[in-house]
Protein backbone atom coordinates (compact mmCIF):
# COMPACT_ATOMS: atom_id res chain seq x y z
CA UNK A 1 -178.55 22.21 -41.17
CA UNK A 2 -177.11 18.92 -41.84
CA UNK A 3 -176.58 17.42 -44.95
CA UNK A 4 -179.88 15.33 -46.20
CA UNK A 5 -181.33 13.22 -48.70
CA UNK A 6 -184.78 13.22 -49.45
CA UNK A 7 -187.06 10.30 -51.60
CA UNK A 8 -190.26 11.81 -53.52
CA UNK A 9 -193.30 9.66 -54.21
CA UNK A 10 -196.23 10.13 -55.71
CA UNK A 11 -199.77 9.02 -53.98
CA UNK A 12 -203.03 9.24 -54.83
CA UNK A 13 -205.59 8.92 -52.31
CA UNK A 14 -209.33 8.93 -52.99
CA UNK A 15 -212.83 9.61 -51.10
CA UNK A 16 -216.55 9.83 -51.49
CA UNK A 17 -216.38 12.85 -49.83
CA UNK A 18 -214.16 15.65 -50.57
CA UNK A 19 -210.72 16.49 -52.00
CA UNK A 20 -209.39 17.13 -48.69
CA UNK A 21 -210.33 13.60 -47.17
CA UNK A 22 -208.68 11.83 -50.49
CA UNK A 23 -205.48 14.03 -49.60
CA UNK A 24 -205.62 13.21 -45.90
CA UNK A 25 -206.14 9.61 -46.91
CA UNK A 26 -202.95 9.22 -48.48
CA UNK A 27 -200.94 10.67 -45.75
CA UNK A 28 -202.44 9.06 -43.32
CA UNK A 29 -201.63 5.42 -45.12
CA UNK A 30 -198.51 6.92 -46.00
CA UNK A 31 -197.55 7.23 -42.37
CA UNK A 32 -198.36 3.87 -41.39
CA UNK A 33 -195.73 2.31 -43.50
CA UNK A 34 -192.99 5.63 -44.14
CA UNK A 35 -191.14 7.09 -41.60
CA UNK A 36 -189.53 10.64 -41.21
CA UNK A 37 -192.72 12.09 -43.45
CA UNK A 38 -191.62 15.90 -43.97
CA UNK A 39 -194.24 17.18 -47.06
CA UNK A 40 -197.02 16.35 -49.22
CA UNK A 41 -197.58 19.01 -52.26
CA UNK A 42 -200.96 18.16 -53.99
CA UNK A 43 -200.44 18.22 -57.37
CA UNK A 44 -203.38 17.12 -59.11
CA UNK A 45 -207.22 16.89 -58.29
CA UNK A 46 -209.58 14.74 -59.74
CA UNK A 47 -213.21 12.84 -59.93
CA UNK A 48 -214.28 9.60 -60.74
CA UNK A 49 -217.40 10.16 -62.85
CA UNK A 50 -220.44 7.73 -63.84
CA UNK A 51 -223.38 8.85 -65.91
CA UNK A 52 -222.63 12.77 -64.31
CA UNK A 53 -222.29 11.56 -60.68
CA UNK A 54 -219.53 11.94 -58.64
CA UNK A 55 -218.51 8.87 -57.06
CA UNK A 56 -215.07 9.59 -55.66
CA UNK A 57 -212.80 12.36 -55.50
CA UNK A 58 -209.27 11.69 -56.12
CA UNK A 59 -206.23 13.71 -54.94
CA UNK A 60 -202.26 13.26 -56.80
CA UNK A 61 -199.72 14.28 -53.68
CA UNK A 62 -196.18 14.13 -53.89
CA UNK A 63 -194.74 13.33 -50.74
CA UNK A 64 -191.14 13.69 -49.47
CA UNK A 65 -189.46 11.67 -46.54
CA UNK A 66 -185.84 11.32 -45.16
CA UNK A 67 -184.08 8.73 -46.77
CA UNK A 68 -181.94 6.77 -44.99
CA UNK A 69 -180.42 3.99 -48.04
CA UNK A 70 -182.76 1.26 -47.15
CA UNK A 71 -186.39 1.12 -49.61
């Protein structure tokens, strides 16, 4: 394997319908805009609450790419 560098960000995506569409969210924005995507860890699941009612679900990745120098 070749010698690499890797850049780590943290996203958090959100959804009114499950943890796994607030985590599929964020990649899929991710990949719009980032290229070489290689993994997203989820690190961190959440809800946004009012008065007892769930009104989104939120989901913390960290998400690793290849870096190539440039931001």
């Amino acid at each position: 394997m070749a010698d690499s560098v890797y850049k780590v960000i943290t996203l958090i995506g959100t959804s009114t319908e499950s943890w796994e569409k607030a985590a599929t969210n964020a990649v899929e924005m991710a990949a719009k805009s980032l290229r070489g995507l290689r993994k997203a860890e989820v690190v961190e699941l959440d809800m946004h609450l009012e008065e007892g009612k769930i009104l989104a679900y939120r989901a913390k990745l960290r998400v690793s790419f290849k870096y190539d120098g440039g931001d």
